[in-house]
Protein backbone atom coordinates (compact mmCIF):
# COMPACT_ATOMS: atom_id res chain seq x y z
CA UNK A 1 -22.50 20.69 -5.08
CA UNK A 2 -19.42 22.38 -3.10
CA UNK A 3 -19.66 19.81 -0.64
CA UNK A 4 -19.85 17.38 -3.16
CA UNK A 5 -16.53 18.03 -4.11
CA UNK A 6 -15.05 18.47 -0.66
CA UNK A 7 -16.38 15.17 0.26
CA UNK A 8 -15.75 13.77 -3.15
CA UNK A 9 -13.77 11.10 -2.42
CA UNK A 10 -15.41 9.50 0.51
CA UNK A 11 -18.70 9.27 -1.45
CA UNK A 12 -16.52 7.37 -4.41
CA UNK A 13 -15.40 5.37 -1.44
CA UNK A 14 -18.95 4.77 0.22
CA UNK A 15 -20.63 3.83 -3.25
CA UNK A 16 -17.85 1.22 -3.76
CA UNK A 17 -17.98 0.07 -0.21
CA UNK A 18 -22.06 -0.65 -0.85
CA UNK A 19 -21.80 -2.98 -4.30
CA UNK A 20 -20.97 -6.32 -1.86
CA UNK A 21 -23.39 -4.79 0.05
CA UNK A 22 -26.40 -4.58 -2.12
CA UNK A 23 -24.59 -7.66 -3.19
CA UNK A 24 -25.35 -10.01 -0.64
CA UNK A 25 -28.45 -8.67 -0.10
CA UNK A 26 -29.64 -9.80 -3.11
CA UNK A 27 -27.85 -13.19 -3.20
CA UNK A 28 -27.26 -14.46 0.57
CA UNK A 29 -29.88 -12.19 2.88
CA UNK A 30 -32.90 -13.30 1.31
CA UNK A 31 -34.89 -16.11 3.44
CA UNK A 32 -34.95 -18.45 4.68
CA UNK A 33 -31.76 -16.86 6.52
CA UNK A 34 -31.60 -20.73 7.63
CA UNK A 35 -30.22 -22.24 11.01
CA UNK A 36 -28.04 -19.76 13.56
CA UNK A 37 -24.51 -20.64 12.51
CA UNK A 38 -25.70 -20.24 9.32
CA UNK A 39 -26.96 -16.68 10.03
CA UNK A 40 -24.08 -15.17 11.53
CA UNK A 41 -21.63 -16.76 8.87
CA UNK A 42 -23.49 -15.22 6.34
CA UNK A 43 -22.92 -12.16 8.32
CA UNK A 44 -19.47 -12.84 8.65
CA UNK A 45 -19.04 -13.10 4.84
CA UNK A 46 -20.92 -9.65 4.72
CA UNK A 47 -17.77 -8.32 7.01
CA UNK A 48 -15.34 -9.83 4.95
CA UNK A 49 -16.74 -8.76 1.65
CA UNK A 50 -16.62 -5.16 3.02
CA UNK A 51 -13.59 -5.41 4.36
CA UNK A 52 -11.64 -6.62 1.11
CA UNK A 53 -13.34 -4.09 -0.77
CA UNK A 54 -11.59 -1.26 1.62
CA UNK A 55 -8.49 -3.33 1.57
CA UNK A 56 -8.44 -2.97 -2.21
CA UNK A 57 -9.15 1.31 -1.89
CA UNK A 58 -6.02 1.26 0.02
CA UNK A 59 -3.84 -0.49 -2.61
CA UNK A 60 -4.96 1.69 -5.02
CA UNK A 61 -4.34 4.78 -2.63
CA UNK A 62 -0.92 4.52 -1.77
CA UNK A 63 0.48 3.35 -5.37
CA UNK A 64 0.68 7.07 -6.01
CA UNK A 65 -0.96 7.10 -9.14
CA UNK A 66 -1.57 11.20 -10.50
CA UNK A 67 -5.24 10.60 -11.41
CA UNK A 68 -6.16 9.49 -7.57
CA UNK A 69 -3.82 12.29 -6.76
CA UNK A 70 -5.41 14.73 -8.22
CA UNK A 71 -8.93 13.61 -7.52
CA UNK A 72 -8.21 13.91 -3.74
CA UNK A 73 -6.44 17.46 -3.87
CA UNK A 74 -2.88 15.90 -2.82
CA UNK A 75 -0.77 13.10 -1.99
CA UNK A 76 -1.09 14.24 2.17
CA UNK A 77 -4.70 13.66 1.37
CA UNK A 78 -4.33 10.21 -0.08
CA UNK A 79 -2.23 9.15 2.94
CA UNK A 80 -4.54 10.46 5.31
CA UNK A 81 -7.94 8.78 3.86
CA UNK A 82 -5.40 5.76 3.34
CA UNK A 83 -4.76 5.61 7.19
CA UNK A 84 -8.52 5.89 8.00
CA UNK A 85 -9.29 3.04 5.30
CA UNK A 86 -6.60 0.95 7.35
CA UNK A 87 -8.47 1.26 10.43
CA UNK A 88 -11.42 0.32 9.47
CA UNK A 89 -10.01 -2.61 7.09
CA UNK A 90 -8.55 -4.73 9.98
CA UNK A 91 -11.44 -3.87 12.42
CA UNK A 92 -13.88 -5.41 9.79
CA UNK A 93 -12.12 -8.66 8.72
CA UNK A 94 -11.39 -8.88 12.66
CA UNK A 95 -15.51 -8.94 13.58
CA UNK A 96 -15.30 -11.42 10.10
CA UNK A 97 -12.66 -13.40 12.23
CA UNK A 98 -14.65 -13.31 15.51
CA UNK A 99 -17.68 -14.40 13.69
CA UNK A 100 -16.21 -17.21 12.13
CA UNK A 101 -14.71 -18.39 15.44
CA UNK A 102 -17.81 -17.87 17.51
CA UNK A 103 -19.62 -20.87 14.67
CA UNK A 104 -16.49 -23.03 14.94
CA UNK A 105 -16.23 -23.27 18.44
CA UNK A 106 -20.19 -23.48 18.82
CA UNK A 107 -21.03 -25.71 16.29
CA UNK A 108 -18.14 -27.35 15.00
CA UNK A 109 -15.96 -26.51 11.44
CA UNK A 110 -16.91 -27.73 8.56
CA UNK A 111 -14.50 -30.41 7.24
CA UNK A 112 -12.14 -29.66 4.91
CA UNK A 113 -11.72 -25.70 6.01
CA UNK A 114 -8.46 -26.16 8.41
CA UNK A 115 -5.79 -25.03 5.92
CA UNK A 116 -8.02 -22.10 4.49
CA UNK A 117 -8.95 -21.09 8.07
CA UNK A 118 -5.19 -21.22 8.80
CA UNK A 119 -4.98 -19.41 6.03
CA UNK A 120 -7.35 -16.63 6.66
CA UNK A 121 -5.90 -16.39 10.65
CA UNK A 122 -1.89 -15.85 9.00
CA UNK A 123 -3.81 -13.01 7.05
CA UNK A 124 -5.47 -11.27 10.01
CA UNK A 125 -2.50 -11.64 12.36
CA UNK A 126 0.06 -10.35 9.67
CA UNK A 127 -2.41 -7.36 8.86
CA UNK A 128 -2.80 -6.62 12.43
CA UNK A 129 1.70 -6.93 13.33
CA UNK A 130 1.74 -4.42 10.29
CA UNK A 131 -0.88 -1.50 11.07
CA UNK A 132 0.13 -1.98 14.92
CA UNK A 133 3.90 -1.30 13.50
CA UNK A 134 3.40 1.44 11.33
CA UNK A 135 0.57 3.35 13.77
CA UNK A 136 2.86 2.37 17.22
CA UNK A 137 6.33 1.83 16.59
CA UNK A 138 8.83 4.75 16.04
CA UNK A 139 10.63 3.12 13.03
CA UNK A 140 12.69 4.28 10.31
CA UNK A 141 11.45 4.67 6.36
CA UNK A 142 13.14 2.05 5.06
CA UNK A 143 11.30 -0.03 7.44
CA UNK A 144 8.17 1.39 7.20
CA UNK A 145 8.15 0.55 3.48
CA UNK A 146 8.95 -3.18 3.94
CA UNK A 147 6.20 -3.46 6.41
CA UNK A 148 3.96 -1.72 3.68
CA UNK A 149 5.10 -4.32 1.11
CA UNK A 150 4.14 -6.83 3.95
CA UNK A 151 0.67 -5.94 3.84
CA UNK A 152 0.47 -6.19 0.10
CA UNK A 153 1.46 -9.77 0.59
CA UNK A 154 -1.25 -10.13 3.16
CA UNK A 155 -3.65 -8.74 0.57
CA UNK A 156 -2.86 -11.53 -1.98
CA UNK A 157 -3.64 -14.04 0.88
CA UNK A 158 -6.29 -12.80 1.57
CA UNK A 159 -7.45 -12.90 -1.80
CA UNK A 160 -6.70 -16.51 -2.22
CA UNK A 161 -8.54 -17.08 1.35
CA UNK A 162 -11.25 -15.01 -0.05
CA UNK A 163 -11.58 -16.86 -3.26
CA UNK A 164 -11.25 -20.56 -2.53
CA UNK A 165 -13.32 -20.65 0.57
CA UNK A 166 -16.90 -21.52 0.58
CA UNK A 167 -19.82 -19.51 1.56
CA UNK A 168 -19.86 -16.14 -0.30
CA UNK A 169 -19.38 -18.09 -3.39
CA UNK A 170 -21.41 -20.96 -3.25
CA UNK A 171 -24.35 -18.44 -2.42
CA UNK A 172 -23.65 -16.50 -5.61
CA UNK A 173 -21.14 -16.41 -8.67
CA UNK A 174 -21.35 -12.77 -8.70
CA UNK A 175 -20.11 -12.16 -5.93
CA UNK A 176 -16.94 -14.85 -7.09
CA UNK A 177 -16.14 -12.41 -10.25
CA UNK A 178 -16.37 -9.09 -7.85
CA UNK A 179 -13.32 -10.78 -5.43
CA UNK A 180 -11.78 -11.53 -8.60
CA UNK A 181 -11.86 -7.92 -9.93
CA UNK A 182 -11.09 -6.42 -6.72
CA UNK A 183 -8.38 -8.63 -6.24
CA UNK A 184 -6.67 -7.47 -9.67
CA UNK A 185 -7.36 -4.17 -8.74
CA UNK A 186 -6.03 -4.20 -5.75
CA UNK A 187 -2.68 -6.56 -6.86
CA UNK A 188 -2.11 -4.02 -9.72
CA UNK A 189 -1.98 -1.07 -7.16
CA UNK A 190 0.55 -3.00 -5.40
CA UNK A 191 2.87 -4.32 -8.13
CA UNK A 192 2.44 -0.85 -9.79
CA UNK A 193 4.15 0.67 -6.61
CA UNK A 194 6.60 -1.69 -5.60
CA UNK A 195 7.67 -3.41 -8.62
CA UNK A 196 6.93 -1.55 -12.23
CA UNK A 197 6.84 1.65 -10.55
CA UNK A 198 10.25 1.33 -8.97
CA UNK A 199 11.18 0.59 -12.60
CA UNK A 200 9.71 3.45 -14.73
CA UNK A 201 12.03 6.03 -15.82
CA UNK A 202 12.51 9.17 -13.46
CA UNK A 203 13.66 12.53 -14.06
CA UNK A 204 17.52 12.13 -14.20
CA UNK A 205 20.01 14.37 -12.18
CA UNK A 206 23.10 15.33 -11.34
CA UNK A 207 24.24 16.58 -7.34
CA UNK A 208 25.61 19.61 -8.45
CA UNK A 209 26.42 21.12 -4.93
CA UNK A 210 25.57 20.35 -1.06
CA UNK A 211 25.88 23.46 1.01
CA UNK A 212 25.82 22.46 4.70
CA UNK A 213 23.93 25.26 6.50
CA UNK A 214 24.70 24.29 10.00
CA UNK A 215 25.28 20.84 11.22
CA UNK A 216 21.75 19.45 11.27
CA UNK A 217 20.35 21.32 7.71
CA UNK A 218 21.80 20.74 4.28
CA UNK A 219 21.05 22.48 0.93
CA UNK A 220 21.41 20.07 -1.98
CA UNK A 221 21.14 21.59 -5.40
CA UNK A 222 20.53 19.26 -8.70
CA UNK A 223 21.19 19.69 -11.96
CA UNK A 224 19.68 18.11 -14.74
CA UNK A 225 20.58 15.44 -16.55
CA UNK A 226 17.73 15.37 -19.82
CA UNK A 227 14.40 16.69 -19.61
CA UNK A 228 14.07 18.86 -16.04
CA UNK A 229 11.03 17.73 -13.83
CA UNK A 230 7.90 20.15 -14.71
CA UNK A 231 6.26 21.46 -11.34
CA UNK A 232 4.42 24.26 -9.72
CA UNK A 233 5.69 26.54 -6.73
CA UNK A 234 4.78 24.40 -3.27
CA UNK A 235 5.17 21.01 -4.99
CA UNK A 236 7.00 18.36 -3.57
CA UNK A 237 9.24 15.23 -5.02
CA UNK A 238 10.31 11.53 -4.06
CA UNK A 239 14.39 11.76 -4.27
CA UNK A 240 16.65 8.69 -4.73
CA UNK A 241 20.43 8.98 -4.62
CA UNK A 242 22.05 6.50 -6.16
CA UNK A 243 25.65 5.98 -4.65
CA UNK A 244 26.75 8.39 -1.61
CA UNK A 245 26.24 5.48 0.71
CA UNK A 246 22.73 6.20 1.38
CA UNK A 247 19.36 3.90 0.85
CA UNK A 248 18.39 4.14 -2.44
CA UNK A 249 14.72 4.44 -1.52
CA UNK A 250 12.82 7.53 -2.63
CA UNK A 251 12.59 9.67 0.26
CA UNK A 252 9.85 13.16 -0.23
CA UNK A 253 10.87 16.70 0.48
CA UNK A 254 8.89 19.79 -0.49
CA UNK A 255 11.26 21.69 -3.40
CA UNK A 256 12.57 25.14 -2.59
CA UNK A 257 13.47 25.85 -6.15
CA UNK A 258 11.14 27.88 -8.25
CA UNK A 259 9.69 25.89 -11.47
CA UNK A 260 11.94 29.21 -13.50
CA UNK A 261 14.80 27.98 -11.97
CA UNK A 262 17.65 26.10 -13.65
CA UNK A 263 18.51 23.36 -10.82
CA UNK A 264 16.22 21.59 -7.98
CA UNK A 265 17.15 22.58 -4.27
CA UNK A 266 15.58 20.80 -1.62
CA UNK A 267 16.30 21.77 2.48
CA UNK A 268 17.16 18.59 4.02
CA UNK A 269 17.18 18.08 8.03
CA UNK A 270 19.23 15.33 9.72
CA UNK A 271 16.53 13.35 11.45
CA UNK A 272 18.00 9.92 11.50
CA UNK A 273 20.76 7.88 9.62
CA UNK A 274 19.50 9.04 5.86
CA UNK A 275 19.09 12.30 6.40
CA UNK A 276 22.55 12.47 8.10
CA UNK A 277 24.36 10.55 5.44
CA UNK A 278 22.34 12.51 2.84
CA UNK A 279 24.26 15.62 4.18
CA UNK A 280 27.60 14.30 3.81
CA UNK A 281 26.95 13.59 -0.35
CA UNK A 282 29.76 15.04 -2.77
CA UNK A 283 28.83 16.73 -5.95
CA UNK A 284 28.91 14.34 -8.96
CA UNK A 285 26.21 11.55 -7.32
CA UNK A 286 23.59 10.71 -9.37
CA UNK A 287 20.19 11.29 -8.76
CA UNK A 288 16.59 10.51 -9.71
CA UNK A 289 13.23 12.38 -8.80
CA UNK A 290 9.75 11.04 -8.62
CA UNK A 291 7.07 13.74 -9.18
CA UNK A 292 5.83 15.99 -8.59
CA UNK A 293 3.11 15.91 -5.81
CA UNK A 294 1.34 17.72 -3.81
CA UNK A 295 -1.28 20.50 -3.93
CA UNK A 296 -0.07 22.63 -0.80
CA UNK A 297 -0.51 25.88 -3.08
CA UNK A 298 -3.03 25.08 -5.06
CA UNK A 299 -6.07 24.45 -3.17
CA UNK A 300 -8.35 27.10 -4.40
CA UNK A 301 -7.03 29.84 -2.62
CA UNK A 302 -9.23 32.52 -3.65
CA UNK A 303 -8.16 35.16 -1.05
CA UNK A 304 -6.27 37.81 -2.35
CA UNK A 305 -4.52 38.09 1.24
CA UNK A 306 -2.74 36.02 2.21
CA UNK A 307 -0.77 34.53 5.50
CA UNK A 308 2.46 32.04 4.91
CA UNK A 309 4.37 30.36 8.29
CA UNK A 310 7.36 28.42 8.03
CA UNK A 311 8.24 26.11 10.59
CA UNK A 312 12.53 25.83 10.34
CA UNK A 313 12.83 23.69 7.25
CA UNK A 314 9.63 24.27 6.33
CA UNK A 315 10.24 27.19 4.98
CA UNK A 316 11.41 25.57 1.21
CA UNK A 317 8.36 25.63 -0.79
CA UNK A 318 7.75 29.44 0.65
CA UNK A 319 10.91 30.23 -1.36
CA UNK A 320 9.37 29.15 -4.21
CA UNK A 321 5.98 30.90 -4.06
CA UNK A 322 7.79 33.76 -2.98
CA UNK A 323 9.70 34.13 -6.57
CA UNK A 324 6.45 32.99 -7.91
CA UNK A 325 2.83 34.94 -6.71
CA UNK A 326 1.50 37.50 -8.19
CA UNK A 327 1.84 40.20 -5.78
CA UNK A 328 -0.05 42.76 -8.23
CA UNK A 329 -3.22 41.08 -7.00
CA UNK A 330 -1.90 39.16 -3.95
CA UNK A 331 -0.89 40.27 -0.67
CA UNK A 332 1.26 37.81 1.28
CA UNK A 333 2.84 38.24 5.33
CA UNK A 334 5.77 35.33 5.87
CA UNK A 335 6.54 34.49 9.05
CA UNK A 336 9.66 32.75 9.08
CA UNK A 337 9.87 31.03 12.41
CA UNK A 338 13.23 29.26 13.61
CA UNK A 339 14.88 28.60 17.04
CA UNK A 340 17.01 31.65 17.06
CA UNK A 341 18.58 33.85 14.39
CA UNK A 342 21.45 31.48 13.44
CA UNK A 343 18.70 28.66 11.88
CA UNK A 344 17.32 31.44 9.44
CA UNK A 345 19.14 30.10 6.99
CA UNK A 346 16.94 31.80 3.79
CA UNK A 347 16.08 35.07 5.85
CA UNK A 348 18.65 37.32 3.08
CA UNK A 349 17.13 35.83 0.51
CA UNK A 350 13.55 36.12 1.16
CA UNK A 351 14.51 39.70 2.35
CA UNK A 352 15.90 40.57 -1.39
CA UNK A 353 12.50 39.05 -2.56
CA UNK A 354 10.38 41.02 -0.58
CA UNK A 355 12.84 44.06 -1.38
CA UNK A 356 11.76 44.24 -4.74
CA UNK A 357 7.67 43.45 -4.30
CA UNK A 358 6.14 45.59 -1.05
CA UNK A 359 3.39 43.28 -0.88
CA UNK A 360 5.66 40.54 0.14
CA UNK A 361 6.48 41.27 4.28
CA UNK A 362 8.77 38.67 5.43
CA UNK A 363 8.33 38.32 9.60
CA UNK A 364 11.32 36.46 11.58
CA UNK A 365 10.14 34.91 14.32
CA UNK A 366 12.70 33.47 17.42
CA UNK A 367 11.50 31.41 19.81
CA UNK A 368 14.57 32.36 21.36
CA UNK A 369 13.45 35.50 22.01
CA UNK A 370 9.54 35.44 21.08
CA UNK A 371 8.43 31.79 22.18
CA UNK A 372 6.48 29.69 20.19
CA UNK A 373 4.18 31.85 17.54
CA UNK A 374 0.56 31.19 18.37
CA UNK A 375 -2.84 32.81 16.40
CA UNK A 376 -2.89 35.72 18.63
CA UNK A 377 0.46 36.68 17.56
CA UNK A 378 -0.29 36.45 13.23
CA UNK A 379 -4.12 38.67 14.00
CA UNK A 380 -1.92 41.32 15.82
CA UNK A 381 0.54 41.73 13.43
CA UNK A 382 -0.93 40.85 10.17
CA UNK A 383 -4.26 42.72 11.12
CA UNK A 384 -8.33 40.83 10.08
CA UNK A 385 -7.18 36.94 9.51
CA UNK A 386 -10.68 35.61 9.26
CA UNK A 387 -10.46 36.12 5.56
CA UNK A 388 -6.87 35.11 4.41
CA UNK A 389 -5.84 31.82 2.89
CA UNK A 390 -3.33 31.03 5.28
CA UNK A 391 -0.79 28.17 4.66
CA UNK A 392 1.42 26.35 6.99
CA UNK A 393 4.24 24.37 6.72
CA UNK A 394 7.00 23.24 9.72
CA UNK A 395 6.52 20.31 12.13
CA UNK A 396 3.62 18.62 12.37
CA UNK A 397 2.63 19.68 15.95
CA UNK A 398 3.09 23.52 15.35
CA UNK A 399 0.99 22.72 12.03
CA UNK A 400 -2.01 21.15 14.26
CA UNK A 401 -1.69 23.73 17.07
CA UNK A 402 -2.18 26.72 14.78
CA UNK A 403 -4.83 24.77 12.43
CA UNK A 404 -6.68 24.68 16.30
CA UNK A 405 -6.11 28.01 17.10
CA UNK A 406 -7.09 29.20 14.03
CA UNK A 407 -10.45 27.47 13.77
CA UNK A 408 -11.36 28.52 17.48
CA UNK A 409 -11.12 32.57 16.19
CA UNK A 410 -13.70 32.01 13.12
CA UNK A 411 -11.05 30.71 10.42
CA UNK A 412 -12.73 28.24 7.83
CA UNK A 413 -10.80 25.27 7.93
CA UNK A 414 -11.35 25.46 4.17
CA UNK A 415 -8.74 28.34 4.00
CA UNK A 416 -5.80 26.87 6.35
CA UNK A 417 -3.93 24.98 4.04
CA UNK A 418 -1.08 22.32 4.75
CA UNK A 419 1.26 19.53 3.55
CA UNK A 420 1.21 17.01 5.97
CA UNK A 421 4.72 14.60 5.61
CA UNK A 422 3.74 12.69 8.56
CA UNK A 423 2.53 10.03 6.24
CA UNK A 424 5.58 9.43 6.19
């Protein structure tokens, strides 16, 4: 049953994948299979009818909705299943396309299929530009997002491909009405997340102060404006600045503020032209937040010890969780790793934390002085790891290289615990 759980969503996503399965097993696999094009373009159908059914998953996945959210134990999650669904989406409609081709240029096209062929080729090239893009290409998110919004378009061509061609449905009108349901699925994922969800009320707030840290890291500190956002220690949000000069897209960053406190704060590095310009805001900007997300702290970690390392910037939802565990039960060892002494721009205030509860240690670590911190390093100084939680947030390669390191000294991956942004 455990594993159940753990694999939870893949087995939704299997049991789906099989209804066009069993599907055209029933309706179109039955013989007489009848002459060889014949055959394979009732395989080909089979392909395609598997391959719009993941196409539809991913729709759903990335409009964000809370209930997939929480059924998949985080948004990172989502993302990451979403990127595997891709995958496998275009390399099933492009053994569909092959299919297809192989019959045409054997045996001839049927008349009356160019434009829907045409059709179905636009879809399958403008899938493939867009998953090359956003796999390949080092872009930035405003472009990433219109590429995403490009492959919801392809989705409702495909659809239409899907629908009006013959084969699947001339074999069987139940297979017509499961497009058709997939296909509203799958179009009310997308206009839920770039139309009507765009559209629904956020939480409302004020820029009430930008401290600039050094010149690559910002602190940016909201107050609010009506109800305050409702979240949990580790939790992430989508913020949108409107005015400031900045894309009003909704951009994610983990929240350093803990859920007691009066006004967000979120730690924001300059990585490219948003970032920068969101460091140069002035107090008085409005703001809206999307949230929250995220399940970095909430995984079921049953441990009562516990091992937190912050990667620079990463370091924001620590703060949190710092003002926020219950050290009574819960021992916790912080290693706060930055490039040199200079970038530890929370070290004081973790220190008064960890003042006032002895269960908290707070470690700096410089690569300056220390290198890079490696697994070695955290057993020495922290003592028996194999049975700590241990959570991890900073750039995505130090979070892979200790999630490796880890595993290799006995560490269930089920206790190393992340929130992946590079999703994003």
């Amino acid at each position: 049953m455990a594993e159940f759980w753990r694999w939870r969503h893949r087995v939704v996503s299997v049991v789906w994948i099989a209804v066009p399965v069993l599907l055209w097993l029933r309706t179109t696999a039955k013989p007489p299979l009848g002459t060889p094009p014949l055959i394979i373009r009732k395989v080909a159908i089979l392909f395609a009818l598997v391959g719009f059914t993941t196409f539809t998953q991913n729709l759903m996945l990335v409009a964000r909705f809370k209930p997939v959210e929480r059924f998949l134990a985080g948004l990172d999650r989502v993302y990451k299943f979403h990127e595997h669904l891709a995958l496998l989406t275009l390399g099933l409609l492009w053994v569909h396309g092959l299919l297809m081709a192989s019959v045409f240029i054997g045996w001839g096209a049927p008349e009356g299929l160019g434009w829907k062929v045409v059709l179905g080729a636009t879809t399958l090239g403008g899938m493939t530009a867009g998953i090359t893009i956003t796999f390949r290409a080092a872009i930035s998110r405003e472009a990433f997002i219109w590429v995403q919004r490009t492959l919801g378009a392809m989705f409702g061509l495909g659809s239409i491909h899907a629908i009006v061609i013959p084969g699947a449905l001339g074999v069987a009108p139940v297979v017509k009405i499961y497009l058709i349901v997939l296909a509203c699925l799958g179009g009310a994922g997308y206009l839920y997340r770039s139309v009507v969800g765009r559209a629904l009320p956020r939480r409302r707030y004020r820029v009430e102060a930008v401290n600039r840290l050094d010149p690559f890291v910002a602190e940016v500190s909201l107050s609010p404006r009506g109800r305050r956002l409702r979240y949990r220690a580790g939790q992430f949000a989508f913020l949108t600045i409107d005015g400031g000069n900045v894309s009003r897209e909704p951009h994610p960053y983990s929240i350093a503020s803990a859920p007691a406190d009066g006004n967000l704060r979120f730690l924001i590095k300059a990585l490219g032209d948003y970032t920068t310009k969101l460091q140069e805001l002035r107090p008085g900007c409005r703001a809206r937040v999307e949230g929250p997300y995220g399940w970095f702290w909430h995984r079921g970690a049953d441990n009562t010890r516990q091992i937190w390392i912050a990667g620079g910037v990463g370091v924001a939802p620590f703060l949190g969780m710092a003002k926020t565990v219950d050290l009574s039960r819960t021992g916790v060892d912080l290693y706060y790793c930055t490039e040199g002494p200079e970038h530890a721009h929370l070290i004081e205030e973790l220190f008064e934390i960890a003042d006032a509860n002895p269960r908290l240690r707070v470690v700096p670590i410089r690569k300056v002085s220390l290198g890079h911190i490696d697994a070695s390093d955290i057993g020495g100084a922290s003592g028996e790891i194999v049975a700590s939680d241990i959570f991890i947030c900073g750039p995505p390669v130090m979070m892979q290289n200790l999630e490796r390191q880890f595993v290799a000294i006995g560490v269930p991956r089920s206790q190393i615990h992340f929130e992946d942004f590079s999703f994003m």
